[in-house]
Protein backbone atom coordinates (compact mmCIF):
# COMPACT_ATOMS: atom_id res chain seq x y z
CA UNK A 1 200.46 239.85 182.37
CA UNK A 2 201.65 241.53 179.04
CA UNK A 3 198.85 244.32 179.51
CA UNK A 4 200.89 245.13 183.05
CA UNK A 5 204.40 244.77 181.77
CA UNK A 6 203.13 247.20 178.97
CA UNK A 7 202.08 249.62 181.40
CA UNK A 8 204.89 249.31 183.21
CA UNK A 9 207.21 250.06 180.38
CA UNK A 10 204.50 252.81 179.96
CA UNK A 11 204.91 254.37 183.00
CA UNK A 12 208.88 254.06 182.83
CA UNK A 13 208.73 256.01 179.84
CA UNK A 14 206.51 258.88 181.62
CA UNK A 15 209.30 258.59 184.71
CA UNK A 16 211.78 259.20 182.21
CA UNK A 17 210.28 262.01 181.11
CA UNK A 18 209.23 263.36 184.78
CA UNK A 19 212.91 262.50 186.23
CA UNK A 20 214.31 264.48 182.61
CA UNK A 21 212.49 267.21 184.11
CA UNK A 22 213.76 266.85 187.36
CA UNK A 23 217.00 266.75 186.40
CA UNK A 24 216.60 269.45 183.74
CA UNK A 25 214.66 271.82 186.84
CA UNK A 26 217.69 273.31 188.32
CA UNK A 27 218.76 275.29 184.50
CA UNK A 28 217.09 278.39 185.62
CA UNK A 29 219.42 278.36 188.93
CA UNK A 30 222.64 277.66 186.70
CA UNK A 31 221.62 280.31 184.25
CA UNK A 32 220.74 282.61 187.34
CA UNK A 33 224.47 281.88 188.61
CA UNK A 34 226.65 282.24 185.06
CA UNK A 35 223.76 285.65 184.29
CA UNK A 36 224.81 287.26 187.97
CA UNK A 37 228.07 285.36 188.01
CA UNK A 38 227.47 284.54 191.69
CA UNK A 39 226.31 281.58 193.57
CA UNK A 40 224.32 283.99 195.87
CA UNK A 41 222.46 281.89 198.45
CA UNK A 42 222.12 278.55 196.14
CA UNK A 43 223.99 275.62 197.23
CA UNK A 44 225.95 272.77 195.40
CA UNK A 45 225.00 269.87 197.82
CA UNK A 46 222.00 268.80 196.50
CA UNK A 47 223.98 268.38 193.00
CA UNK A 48 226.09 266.26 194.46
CA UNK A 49 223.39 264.04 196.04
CA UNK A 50 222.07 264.03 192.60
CA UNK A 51 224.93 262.85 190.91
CA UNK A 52 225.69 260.20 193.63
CA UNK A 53 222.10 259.04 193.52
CA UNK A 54 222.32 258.81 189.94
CA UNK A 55 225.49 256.80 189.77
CA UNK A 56 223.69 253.97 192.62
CA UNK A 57 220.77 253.54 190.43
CA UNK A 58 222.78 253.03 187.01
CA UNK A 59 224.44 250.26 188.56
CA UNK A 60 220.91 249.17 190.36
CA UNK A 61 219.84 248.98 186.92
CA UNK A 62 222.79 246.68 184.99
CA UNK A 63 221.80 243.35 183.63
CA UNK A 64 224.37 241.41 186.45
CA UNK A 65 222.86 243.30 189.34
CA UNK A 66 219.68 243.90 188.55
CA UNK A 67 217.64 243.05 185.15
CA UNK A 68 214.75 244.22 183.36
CA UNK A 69 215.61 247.90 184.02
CA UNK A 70 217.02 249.27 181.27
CA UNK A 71 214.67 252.40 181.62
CA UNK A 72 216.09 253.05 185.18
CA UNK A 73 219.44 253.24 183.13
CA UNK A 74 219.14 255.27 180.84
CA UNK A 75 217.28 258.28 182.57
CA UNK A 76 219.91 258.26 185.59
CA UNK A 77 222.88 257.95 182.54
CA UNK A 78 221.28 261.25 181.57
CA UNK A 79 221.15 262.37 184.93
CA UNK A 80 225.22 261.65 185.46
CA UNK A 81 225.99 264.14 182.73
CA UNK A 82 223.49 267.04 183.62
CA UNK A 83 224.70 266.98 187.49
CA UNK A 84 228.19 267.13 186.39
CA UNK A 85 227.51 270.10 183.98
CA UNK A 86 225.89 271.90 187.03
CA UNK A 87 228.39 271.48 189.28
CA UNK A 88 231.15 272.73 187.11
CA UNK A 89 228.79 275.86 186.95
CA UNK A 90 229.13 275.98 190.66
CA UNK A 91 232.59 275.39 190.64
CA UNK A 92 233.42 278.02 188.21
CA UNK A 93 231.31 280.72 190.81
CA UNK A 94 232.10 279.49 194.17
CA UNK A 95 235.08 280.75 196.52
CA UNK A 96 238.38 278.79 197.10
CA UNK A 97 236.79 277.67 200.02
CA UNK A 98 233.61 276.19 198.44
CA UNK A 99 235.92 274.74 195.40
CA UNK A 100 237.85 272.79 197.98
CA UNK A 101 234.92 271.23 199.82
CA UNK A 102 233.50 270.05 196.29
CA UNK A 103 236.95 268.42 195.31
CA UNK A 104 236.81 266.48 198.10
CA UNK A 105 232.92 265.55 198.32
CA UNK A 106 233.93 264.67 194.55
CA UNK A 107 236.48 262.16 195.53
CA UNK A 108 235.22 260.57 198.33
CA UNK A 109 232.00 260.05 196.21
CA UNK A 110 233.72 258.20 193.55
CA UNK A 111 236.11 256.46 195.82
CA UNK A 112 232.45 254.99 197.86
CA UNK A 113 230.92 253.86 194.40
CA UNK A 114 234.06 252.15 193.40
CA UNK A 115 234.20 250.12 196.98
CA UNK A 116 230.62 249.39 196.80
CA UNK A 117 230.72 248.42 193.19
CA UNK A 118 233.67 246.12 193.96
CA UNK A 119 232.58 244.61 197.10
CA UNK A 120 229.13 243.97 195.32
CA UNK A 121 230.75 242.44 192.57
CA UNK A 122 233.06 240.03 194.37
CA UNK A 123 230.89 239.50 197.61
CA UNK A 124 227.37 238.31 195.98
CA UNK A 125 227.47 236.15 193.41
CA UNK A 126 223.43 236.15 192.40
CA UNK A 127 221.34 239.29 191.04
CA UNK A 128 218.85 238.75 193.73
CA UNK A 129 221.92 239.02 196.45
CA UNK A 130 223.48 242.07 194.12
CA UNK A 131 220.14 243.70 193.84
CA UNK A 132 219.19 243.51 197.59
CA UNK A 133 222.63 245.32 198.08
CA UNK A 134 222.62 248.16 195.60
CA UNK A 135 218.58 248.33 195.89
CA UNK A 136 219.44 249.14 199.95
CA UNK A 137 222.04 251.64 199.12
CA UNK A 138 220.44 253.63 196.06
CA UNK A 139 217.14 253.85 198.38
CA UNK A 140 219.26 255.60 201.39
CA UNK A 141 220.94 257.85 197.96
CA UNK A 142 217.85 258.24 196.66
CA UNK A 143 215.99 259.89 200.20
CA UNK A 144 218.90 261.64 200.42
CA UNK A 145 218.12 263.28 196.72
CA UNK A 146 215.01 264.01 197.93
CA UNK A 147 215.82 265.68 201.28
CA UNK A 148 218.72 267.52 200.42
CA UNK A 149 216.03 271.13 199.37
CA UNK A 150 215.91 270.64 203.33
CA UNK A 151 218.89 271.08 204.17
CA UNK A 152 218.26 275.10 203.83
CA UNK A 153 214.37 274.83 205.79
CA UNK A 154 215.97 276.54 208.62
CA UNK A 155 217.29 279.48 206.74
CA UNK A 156 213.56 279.79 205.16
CA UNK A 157 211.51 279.57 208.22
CA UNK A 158 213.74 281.84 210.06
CA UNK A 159 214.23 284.51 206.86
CA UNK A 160 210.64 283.60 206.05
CA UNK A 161 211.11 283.69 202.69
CA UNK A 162 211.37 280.45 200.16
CA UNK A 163 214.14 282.63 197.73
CA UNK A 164 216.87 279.97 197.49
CA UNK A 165 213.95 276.91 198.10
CA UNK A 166 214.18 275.36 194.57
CA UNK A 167 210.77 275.08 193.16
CA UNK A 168 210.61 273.69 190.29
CA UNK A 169 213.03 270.88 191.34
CA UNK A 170 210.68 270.18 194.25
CA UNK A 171 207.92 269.89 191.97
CA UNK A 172 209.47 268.10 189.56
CA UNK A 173 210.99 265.60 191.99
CA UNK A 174 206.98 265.01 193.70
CA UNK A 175 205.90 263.98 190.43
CA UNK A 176 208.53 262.04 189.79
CA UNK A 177 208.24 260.07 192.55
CA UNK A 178 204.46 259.41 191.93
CA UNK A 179 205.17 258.11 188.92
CA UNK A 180 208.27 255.59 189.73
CA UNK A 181 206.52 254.56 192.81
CA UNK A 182 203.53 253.47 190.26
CA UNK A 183 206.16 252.04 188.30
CA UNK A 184 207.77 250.07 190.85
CA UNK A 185 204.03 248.57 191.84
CA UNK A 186 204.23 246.20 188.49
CA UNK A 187 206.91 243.23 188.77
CA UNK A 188 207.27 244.68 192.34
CA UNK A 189 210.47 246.33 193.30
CA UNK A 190 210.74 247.42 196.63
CA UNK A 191 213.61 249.68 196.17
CA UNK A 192 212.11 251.64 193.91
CA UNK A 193 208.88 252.38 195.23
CA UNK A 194 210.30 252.89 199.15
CA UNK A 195 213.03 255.39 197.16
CA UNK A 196 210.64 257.25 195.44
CA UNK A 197 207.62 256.82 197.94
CA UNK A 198 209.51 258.43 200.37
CA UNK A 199 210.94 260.96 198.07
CA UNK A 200 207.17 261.77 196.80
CA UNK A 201 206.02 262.46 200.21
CA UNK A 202 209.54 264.72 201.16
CA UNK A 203 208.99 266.71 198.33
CA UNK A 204 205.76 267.50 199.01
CA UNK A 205 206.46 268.57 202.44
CA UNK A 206 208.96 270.83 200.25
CA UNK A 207 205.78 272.00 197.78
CA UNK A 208 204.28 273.15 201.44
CA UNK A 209 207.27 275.08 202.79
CA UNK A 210 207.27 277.22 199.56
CA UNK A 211 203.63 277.42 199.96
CA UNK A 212 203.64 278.95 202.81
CA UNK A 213 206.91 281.05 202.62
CA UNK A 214 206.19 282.37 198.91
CA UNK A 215 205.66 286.02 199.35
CA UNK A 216 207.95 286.20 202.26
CA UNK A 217 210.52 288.95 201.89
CA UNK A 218 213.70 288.44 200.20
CA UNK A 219 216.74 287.46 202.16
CA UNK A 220 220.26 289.37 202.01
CA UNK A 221 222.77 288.33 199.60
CA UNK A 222 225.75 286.37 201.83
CA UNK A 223 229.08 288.05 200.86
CA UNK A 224 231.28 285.69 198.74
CA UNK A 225 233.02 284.26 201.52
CA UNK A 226 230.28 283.33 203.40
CA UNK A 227 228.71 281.11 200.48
């Protein structure tokens, strides 16, 4: 038993790493934007997923929801900050437009984690109870981490052309979810190995798309008001 646990604190450490370079993966996009001084084609959705998925699991992760998980903390605590430095980036570029639809994906964002932090808190009175709750919701976050690269698949099957598909963030994010579904496989916890089994096997639907659209030609730049 203290041979698993050992690997499992093992393997947490390696998903730390993995999930720092997930998080770390979209610097050459944000140094692409503040370089060119334009948001071009690249979108500030999936940050947002990001930080929302990051703010489920560091609650997922305290002692009086769930315990034992103090390595799921600290790599998502990481992730907070990062996700907020990126979208300032994208805040700083983007159009009035673009600001104001972040602003407001912002609040109701925070306003959701508060209402689900408090109705957790005062509704179930037992980690299993709080950890069935917040496990549910961080997995749905977590896919939704995962997906969000899709969320432009149209644009690069019908440009044919994988530009403004993200690929070292898909790559990072496949590995990383190998490694925390491993994780997850040691003092079982479903909610992390559906989260990040799913998010392994979207991502490398991702790796595929880029595959396939790598040498395509490269797309037009959208005018600023059409970012």
């Amino acid at each position: 038993m203290r041979k698993a646990l050992l690997f499992r604190t093992i393997l947490g450490i390696i998903g730390n790493i993995t999930s720092g370079a997930l998080f770390i993966s979209p610097a050459p996009t944000v140094y692409r934007i503040m370089k060119k001084k334009s948001v071009e084609g690249f979108h500030p959705w999936p940050y947002h997923a990001a930080l929302m998925n990051c703010f489920m699991w560091v609650f997922y992760a305290m002692p009086f929801v769930h315990p034992h998980s103090i390595l799921v903390m600290t790599i998502n605590t990481l992730g907070i900050a990062l996700e907020l430095s990126y979208l300032a980036v994208f805040f700083y570029f983007s159009n009035a437009k673009t600001r104001g639809k972040m602003v407001l994906l912002l609040l109701i964002q925070l306003l959701a984690l508060a209402g689900i932090v408090a109705a957790t808190l005062m509704g179930a009175h037992t980690t299993q109870k709080r950890s069935t709750i917040v496990g549910s919701l961080s997995v749905v976050f977590g896919i939704i981490l995962y997906a969000s690269p899709l969320s432009i698949m149209r644009t690069v099957i019908k440009s044919k052309s994988a530009e403004f598909l993200p690929g070292w963030l898909i790559a990072s994010g496949f590995t990383n979810g190998i490694i925390w579904a491993a994780y997850a496989c040691i003092r079982f916890d479903i909610f992390v190995f559906v989260s990040n089994g799913v998010g392994a096997l979207l991502s490398f639907i991702q790796i595929i798309l880029k595959i396939i659209y790598r040498n395509g030609p490269k797309p037009e730049q959208p005018k600023p008001s059409e970012v």
